[in-house]
C-alpha atoms as a PDB file:
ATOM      1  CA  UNK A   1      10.388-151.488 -63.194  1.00  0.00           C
ATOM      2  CA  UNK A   2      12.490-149.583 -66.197  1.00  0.00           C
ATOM      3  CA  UNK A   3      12.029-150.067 -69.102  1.00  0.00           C
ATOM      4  CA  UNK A   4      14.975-152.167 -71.781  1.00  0.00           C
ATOM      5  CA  UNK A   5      14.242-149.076 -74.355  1.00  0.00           C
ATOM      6  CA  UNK A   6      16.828-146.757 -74.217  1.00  0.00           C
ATOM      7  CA  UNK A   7      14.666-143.405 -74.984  1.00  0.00           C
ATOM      8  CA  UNK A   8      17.587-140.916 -76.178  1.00  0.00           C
ATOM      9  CA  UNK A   9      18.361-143.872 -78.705  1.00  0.00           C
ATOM     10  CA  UNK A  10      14.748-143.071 -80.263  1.00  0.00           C
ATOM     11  CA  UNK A  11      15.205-138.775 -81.159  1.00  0.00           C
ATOM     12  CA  UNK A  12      17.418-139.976 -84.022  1.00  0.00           C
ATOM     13  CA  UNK A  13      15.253-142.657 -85.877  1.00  0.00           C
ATOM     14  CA  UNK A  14      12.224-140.290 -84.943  1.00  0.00           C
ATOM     15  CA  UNK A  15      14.098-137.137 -86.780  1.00  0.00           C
ATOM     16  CA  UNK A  16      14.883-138.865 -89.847  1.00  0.00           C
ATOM     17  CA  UNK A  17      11.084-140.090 -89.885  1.00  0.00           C
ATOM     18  CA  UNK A  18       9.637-137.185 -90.152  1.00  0.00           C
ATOM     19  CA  UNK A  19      12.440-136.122 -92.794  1.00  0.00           C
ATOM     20  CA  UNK A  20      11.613-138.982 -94.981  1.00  0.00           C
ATOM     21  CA  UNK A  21       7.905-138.487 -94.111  1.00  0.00           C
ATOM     22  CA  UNK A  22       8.454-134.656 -95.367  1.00  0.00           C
ATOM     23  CA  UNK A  23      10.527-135.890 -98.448  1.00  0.00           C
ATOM     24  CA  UNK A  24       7.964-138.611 -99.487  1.00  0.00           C
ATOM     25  CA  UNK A  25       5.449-136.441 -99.705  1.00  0.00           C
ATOM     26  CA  UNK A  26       6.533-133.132-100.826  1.00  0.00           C
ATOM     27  CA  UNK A  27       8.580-134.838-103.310  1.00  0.00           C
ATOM     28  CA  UNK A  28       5.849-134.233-106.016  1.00  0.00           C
ATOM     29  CA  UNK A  29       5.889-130.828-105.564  1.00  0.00           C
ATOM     30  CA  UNK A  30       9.562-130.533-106.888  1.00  0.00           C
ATOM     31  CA  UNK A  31      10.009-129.496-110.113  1.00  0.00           C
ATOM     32  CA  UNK A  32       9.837-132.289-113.444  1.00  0.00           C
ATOM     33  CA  UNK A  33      13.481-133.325-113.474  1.00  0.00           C
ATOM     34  CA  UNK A  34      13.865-133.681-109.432  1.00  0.00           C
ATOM     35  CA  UNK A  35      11.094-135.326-108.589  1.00  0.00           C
ATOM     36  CA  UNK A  36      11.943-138.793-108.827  1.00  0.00           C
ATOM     37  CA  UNK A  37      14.954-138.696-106.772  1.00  0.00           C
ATOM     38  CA  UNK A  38      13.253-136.380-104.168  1.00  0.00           C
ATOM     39  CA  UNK A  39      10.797-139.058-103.463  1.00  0.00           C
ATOM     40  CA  UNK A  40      13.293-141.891-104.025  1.00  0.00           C
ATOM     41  CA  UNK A  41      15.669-140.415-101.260  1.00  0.00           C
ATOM     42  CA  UNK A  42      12.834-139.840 -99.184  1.00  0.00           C
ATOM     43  CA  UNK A  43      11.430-143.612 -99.321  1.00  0.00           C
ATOM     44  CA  UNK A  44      15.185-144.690 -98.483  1.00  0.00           C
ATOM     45  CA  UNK A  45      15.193-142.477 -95.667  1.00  0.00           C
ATOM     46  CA  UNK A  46      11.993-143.239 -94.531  1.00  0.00           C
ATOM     47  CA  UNK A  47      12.656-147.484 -94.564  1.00  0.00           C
ATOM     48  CA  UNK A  48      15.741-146.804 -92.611  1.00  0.00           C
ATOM     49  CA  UNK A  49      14.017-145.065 -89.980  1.00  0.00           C
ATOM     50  CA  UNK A  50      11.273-147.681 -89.507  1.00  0.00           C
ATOM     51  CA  UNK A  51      14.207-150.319 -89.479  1.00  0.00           C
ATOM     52  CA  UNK A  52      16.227-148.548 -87.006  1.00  0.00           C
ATOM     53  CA  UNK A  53      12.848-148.004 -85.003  1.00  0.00           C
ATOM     54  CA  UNK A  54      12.094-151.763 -84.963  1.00  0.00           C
ATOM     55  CA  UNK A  55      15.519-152.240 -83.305  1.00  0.00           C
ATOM     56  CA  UNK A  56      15.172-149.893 -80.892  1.00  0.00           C
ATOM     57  CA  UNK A  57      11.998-150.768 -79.563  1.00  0.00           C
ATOM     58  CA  UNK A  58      12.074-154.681 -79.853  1.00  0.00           C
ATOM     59  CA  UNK A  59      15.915-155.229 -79.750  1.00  0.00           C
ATOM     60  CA  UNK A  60      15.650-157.812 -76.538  1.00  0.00           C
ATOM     61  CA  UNK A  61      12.588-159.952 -78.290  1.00  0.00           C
ATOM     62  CA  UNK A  62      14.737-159.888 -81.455  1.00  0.00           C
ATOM     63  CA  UNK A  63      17.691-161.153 -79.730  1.00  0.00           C
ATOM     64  CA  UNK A  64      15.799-163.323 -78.250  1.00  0.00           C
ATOM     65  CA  UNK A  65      14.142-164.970 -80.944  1.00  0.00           C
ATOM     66  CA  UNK A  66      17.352-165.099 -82.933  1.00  0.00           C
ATOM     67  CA  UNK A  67      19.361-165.705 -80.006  1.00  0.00           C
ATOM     68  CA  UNK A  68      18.081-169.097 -78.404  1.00  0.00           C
ATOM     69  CA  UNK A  69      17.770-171.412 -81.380  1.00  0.00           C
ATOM     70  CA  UNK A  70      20.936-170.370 -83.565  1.00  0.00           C
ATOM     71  CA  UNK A  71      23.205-168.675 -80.480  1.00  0.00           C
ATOM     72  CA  UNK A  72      23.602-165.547 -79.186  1.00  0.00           C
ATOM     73  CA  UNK A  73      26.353-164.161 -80.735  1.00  0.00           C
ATOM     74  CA  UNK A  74      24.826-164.858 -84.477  1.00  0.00           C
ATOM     75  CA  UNK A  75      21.707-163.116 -83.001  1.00  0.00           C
ATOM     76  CA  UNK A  76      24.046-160.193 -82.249  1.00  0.00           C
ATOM     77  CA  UNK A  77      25.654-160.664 -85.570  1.00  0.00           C
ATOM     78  CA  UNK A  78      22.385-160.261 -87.393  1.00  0.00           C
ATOM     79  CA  UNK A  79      21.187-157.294 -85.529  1.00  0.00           C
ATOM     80  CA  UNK A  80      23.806-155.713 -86.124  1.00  0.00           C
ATOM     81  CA  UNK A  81      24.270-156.446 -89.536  1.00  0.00           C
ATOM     82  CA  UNK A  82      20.579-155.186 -90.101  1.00  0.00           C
ATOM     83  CA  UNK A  83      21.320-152.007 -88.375  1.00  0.00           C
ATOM     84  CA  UNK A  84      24.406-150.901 -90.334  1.00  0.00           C
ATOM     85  CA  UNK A  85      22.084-151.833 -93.338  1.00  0.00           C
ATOM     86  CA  UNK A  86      19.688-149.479 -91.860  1.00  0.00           C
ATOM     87  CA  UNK A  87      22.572-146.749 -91.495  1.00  0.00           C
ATOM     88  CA  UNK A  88      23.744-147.654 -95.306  1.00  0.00           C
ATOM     89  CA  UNK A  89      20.246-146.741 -96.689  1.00  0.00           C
ATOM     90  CA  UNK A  90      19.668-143.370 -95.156  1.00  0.00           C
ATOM     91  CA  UNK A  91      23.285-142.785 -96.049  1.00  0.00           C
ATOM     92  CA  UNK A  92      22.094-143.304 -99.957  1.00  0.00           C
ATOM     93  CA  UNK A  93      19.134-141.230 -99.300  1.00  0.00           C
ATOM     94  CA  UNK A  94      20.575-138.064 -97.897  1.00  0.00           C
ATOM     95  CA  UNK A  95      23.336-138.262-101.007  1.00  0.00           C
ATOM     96  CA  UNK A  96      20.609-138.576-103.262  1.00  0.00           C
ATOM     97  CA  UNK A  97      18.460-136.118-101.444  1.00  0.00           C
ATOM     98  CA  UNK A  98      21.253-134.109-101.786  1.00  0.00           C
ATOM     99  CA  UNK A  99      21.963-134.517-106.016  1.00  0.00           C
ATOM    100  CA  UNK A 100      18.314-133.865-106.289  1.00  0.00           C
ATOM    101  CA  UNK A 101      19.156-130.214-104.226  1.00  0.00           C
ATOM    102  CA  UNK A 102      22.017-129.595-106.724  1.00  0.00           C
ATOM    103  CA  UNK A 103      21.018-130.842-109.698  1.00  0.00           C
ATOM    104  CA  UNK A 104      21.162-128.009-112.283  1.00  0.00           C
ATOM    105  CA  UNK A 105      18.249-127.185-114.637  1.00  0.00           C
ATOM    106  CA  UNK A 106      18.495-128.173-117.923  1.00  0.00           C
ATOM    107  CA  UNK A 107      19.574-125.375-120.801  1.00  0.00           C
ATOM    108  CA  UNK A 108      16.062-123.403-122.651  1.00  0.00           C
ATOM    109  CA  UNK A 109      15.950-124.648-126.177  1.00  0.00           C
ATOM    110  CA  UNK A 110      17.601-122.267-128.442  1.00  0.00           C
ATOM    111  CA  UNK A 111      14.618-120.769-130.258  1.00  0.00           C
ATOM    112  CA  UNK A 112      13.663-116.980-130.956  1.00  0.00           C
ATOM    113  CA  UNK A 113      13.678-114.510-127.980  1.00  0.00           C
ATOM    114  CA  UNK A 114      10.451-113.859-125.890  1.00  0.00           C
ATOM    115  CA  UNK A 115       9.003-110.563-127.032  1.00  0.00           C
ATOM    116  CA  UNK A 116      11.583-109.822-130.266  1.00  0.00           C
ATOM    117  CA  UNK A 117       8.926-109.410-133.574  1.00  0.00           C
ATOM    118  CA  UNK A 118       9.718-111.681-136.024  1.00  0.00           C
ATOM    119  CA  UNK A 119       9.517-110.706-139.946  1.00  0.00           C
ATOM    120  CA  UNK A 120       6.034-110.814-141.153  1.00  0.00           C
ATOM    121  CA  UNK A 121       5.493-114.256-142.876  1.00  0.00           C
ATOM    122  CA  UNK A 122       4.271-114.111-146.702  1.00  0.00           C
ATOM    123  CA  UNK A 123       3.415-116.346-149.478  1.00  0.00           C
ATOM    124  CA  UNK A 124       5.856-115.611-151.885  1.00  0.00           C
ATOM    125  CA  UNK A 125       9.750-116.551-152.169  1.00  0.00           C
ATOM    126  CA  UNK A 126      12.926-114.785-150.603  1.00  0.00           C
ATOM    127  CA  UNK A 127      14.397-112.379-153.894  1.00  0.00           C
ATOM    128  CA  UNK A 128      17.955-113.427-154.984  1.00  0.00           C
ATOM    129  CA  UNK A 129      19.226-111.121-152.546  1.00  0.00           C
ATOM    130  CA  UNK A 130      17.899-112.419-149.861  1.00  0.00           C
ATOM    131  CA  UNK A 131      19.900-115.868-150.902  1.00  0.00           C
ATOM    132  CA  UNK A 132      23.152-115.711-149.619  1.00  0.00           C
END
């Protein structure tokens, strides 16, 4: 008896598991300004591979289910209109997996150099030449 899953269907949705597994949680370890959309783009990735899992395992029941009481071809309709949703969200995760790669560091705030002595601080008032 063979089985209705198709297994070379399942290396993709497995792949991007384990990336969004990875993302999710080394996300914290990114640095302050990344870190949100590291873990955002990993959850994203990681719902679309349990969604695109779900109908590769259990597409006949699905069908099925849909199928007899509102017609096959809506149950098609909806399956597949679940599985492009599926492709949309790990599309919007690897972009923002992506920005969070490229995003540039935010500019030091201008202040006195590391390592440069400053004038000693006193009490008393800057002279008249010192006023300019």
């Amino acid at each position: 008896m063979s089985s209705p899953v198709n297994l070379p269907l399942l290396v993709a949705p497995i792949l991007y598991l384990l990336v969004g597994i990875g993302a999710v949680a080394l996300g914290p370890l990114a640095p302050v300004g990344r870190k949100g959309l590291t873990v955002a783009s990993g959850a994203l990735i990681l719902v679309s591979a349990i969604i695109d899992l779900v109908i590769n395992l259990a597409w006949f029941p699905i069908h099925e289910f849909i199928g007899v009481p509102l017609g096959f071809d809506t149950a098609t309709l909806v399956v597949n209109t679940v599985s492009y949703l599926s492709y949309a969200l790990f599309g919007v995760g690897v972009i923002l997996l992506v920005f969070a790669a490229t995003r540039r560091r935010p500019k030091p705030a201008v202040g006195p150099a590391t390592g440069v002595p400053r004038p000693p601080q006193t009490p008393y008032r800057p002279g008249p030449a010192a006023q300019r």
